[in-house]
PDB file of N, CA and C in Angstrom:
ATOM      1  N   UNK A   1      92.394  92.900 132.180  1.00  0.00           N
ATOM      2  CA  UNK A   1      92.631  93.191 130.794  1.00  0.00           C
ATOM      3  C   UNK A   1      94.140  93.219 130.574  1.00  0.00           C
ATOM      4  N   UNK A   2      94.548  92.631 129.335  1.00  0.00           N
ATOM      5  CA  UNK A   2      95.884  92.717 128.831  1.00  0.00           C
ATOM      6  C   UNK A   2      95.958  92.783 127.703  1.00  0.00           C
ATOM      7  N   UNK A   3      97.414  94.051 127.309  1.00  0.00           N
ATOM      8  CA  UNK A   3      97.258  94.031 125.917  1.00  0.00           C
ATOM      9  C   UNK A   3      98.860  93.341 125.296  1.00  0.00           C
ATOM     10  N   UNK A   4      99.072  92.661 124.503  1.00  0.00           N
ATOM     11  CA  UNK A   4     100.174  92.217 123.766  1.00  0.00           C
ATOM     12  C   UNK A   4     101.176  93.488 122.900  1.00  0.00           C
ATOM     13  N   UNK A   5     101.755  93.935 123.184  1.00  0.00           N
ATOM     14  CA  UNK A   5     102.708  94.866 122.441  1.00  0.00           C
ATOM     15  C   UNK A   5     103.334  94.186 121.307  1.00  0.00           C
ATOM     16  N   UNK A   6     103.852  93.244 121.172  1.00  0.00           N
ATOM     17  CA  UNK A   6     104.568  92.475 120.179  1.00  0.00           C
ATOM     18  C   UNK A   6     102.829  92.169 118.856  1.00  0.00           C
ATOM     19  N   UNK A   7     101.548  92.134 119.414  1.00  0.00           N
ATOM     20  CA  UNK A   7     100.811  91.590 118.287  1.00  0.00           C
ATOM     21  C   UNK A   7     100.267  93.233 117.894  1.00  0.00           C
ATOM     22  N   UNK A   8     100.614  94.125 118.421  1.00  0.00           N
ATOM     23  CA  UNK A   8      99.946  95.408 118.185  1.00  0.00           C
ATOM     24  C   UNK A   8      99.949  95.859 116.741  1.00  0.00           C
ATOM     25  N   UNK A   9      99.276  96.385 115.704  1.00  0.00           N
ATOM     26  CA  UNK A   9      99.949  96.481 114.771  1.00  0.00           C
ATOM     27  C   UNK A   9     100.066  98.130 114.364  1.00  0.00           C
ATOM     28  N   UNK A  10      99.757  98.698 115.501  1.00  0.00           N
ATOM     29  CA  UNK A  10      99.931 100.303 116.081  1.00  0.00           C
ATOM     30  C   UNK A  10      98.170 100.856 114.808  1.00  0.00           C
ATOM     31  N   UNK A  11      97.483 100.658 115.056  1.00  0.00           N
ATOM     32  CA  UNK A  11      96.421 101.102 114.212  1.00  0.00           C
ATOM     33  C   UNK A  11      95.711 101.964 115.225  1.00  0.00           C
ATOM     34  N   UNK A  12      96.123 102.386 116.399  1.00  0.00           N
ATOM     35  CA  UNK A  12      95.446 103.471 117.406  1.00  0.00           C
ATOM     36  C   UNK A  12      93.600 103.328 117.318  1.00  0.00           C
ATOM     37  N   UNK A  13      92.978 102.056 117.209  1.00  0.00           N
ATOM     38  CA  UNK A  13      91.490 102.265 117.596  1.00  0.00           C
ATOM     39  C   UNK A  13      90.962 102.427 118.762  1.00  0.00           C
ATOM     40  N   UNK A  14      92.045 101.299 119.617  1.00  0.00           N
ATOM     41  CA  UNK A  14      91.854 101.716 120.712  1.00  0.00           C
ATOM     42  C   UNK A  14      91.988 102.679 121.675  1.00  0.00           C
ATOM     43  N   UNK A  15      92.954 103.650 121.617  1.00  0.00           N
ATOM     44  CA  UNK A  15      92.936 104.941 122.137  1.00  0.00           C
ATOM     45  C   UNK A  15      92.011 105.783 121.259  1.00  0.00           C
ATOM     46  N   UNK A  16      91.606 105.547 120.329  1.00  0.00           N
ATOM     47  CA  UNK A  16      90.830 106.341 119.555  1.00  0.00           C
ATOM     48  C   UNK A  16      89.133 106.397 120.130  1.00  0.00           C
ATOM     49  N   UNK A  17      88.705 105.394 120.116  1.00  0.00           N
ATOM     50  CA  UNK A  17      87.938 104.739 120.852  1.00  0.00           C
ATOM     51  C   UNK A  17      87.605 104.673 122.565  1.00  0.00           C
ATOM     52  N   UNK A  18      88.755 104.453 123.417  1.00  0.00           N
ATOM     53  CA  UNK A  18      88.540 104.783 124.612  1.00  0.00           C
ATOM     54  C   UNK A  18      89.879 105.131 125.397  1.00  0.00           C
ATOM     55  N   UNK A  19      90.391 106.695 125.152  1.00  0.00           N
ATOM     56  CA  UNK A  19      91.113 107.093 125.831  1.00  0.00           C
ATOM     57  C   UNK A  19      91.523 107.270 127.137  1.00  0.00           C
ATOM     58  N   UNK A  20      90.598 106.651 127.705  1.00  0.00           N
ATOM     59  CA  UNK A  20      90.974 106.778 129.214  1.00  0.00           C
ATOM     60  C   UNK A  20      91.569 105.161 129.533  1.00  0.00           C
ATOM     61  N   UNK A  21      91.282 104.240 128.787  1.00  0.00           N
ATOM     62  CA  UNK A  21      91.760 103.017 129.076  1.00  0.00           C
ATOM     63  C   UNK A  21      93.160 102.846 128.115  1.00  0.00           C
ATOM     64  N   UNK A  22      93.117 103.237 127.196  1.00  0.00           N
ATOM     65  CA  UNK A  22      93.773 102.941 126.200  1.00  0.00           C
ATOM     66  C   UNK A  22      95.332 104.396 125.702  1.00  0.00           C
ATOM     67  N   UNK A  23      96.610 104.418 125.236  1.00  0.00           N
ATOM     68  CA  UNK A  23      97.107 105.207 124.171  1.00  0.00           C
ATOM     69  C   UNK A  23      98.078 104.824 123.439  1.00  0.00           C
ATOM     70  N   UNK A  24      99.211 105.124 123.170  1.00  0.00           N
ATOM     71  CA  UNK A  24      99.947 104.193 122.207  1.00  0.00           C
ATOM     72  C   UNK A  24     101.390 105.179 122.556  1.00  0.00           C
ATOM     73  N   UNK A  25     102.304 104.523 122.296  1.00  0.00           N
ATOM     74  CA  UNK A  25     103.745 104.562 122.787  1.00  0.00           C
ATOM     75  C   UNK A  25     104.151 105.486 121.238  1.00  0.00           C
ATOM     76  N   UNK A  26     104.749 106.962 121.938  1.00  0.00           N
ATOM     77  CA  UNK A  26     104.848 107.823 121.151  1.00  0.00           C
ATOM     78  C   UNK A  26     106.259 107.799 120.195  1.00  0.00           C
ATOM     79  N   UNK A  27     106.367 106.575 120.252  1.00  0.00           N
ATOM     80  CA  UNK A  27     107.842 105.919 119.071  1.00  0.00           C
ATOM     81  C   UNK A  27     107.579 105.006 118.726  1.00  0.00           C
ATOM     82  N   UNK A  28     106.735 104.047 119.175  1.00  0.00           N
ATOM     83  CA  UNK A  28     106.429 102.776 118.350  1.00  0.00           C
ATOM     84  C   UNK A  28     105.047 102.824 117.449  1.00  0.00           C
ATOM     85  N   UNK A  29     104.291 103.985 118.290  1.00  0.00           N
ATOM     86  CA  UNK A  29     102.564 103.510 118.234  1.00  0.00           C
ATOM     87  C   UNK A  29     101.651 102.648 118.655  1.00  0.00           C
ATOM     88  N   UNK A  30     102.516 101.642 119.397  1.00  0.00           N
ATOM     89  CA  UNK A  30     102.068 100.404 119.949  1.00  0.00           C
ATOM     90  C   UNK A  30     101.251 100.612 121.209  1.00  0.00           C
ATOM     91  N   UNK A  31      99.931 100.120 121.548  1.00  0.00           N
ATOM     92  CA  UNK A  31      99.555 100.109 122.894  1.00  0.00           C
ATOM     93  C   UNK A  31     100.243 100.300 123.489  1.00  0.00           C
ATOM     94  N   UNK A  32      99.361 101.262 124.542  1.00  0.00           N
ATOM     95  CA  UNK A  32      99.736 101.399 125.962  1.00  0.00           C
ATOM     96  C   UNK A  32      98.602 101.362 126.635  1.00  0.00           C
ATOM     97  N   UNK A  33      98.410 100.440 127.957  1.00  0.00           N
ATOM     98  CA  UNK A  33      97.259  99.846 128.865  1.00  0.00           C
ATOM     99  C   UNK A  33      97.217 101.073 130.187  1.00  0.00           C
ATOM    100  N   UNK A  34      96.571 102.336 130.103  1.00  0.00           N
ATOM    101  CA  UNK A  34      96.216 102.871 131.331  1.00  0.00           C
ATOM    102  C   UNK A  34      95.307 102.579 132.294  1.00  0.00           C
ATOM    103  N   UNK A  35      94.837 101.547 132.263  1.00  0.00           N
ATOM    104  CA  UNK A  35      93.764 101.119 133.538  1.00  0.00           C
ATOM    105  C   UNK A  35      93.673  99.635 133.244  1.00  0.00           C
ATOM    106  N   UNK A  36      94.357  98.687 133.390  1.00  0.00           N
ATOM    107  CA  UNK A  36      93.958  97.262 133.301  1.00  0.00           C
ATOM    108  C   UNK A  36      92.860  97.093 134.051  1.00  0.00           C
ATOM    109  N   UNK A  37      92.234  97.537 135.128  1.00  0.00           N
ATOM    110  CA  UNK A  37      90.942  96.766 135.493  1.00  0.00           C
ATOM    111  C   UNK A  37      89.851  98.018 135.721  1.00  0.00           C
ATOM    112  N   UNK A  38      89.653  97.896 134.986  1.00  0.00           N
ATOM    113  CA  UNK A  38      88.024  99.352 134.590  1.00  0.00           C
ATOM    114  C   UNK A  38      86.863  99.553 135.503  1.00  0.00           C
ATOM    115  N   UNK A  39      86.929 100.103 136.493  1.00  0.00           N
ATOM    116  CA  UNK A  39      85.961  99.358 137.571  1.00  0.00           C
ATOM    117  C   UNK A  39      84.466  99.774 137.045  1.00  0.00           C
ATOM    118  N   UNK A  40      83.951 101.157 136.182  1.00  0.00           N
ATOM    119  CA  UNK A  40      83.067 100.935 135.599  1.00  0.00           C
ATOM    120  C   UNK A  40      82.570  99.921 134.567  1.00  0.00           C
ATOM    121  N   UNK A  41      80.933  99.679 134.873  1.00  0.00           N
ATOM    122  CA  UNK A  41      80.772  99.137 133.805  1.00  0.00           C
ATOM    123  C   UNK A  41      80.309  99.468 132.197  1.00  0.00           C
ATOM    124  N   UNK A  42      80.492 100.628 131.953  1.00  0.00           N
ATOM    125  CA  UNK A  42      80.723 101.361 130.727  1.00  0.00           C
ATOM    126  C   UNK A  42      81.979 101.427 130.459  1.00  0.00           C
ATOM    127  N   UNK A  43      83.276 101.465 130.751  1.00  0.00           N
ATOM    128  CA  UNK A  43      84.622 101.093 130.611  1.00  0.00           C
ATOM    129  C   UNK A  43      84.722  99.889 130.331  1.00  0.00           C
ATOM    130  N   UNK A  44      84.223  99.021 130.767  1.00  0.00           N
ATOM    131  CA  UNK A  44      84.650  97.508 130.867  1.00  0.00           C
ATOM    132  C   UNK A  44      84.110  97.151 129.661  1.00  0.00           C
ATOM    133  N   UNK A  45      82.617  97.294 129.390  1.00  0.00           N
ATOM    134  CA  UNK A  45      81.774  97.628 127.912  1.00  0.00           C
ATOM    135  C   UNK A  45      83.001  97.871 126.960  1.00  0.00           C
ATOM    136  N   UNK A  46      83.423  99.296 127.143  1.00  0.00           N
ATOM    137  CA  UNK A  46      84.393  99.703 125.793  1.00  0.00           C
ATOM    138  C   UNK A  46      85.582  99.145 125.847  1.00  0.00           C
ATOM    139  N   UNK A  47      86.089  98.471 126.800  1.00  0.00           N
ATOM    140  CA  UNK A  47      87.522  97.744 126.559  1.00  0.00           C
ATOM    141  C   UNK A  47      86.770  96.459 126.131  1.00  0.00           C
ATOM    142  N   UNK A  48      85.717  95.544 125.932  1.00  0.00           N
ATOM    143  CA  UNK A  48      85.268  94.374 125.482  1.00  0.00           C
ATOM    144  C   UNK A  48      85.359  95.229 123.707  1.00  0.00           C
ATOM    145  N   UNK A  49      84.952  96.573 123.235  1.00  0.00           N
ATOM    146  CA  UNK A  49      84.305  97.010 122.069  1.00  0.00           C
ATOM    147  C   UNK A  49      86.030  96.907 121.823  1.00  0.00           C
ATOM    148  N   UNK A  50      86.918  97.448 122.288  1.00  0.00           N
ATOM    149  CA  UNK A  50      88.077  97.783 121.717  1.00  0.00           C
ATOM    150  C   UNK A  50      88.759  96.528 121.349  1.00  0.00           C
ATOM    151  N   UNK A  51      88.541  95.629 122.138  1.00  0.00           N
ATOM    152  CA  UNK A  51      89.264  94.394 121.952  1.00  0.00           C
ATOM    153  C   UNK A  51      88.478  93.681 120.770  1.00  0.00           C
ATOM    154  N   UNK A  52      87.293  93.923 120.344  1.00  0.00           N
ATOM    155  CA  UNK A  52      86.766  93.314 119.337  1.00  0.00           C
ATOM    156  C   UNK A  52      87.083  93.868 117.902  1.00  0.00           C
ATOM    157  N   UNK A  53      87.253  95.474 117.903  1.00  0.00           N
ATOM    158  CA  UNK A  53      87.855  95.946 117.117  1.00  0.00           C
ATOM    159  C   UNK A  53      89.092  96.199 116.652  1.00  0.00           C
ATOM    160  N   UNK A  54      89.822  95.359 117.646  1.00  0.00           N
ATOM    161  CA  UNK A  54      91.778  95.522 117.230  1.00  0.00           C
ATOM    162  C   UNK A  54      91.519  94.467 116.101  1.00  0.00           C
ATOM    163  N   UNK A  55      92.283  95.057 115.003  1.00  0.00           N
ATOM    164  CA  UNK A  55      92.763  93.697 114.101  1.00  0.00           C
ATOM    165  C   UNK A  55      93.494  93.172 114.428  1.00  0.00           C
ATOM    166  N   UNK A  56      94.197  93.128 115.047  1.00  0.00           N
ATOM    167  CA  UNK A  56      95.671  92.824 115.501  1.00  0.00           C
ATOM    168  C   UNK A  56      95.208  91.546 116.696  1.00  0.00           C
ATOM    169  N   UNK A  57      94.168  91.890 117.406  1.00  0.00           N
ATOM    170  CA  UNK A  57      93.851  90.941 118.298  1.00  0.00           C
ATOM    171  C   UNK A  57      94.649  90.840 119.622  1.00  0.00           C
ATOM    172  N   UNK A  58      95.470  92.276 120.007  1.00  0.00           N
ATOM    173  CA  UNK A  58      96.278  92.371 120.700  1.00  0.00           C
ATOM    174  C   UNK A  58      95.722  92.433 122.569  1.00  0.00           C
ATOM    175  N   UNK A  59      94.381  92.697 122.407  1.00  0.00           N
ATOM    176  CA  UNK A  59      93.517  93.170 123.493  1.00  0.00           C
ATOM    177  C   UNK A  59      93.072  92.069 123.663  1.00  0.00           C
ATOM    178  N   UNK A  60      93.358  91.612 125.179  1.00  0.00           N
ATOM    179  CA  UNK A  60      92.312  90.615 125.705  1.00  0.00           C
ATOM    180  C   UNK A  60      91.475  91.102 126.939  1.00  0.00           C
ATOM    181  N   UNK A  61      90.187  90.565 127.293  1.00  0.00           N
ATOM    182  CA  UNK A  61      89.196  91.280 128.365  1.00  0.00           C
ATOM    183  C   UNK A  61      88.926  90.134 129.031  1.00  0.00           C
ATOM    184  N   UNK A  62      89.052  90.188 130.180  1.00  0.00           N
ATOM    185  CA  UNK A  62      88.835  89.216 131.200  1.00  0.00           C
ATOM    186  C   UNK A  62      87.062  89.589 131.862  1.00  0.00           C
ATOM    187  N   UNK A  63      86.618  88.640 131.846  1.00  0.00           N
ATOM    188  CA  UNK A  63      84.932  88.863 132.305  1.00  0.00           C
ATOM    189  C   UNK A  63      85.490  88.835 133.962  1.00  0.00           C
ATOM    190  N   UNK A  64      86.189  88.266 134.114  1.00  0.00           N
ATOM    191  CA  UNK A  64      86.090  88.530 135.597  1.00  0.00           C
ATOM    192  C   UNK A  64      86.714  89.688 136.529  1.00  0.00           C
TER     193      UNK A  64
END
């Protein structure tokens, strides 16, 4: 998983949504990636949900 800082548009769903993967940089608001590879598969689930719900499109999820 990777998230783009430059496409972020700081709308916090994703830390909102799944705080253990996800929080946001406490001067920009912009993502911040705490676990790039989620070894559960209920994590991996909610980083696919988070990345579908960024408007920003800043979240990408790797199936592999």
């Amino acid at each position: 998983m990777t998230v783009d800082g430059d496409a972020c548009c700081a709308m916090g769903r994703c830390a909102a949504t799944e705080p253990d993967l996800f929080d946001q940089d406490p001067a920009t608001g912009t993502v911040v990636l705490l676990d790039p590879t989620p070894s559960s598969p209920e994590l991996h689930a909610s980083a696919r949900l988070c990345a579908d719900l960024c408007p920003c499109g800043a979240i990408t999820v790797s199936e592999h």
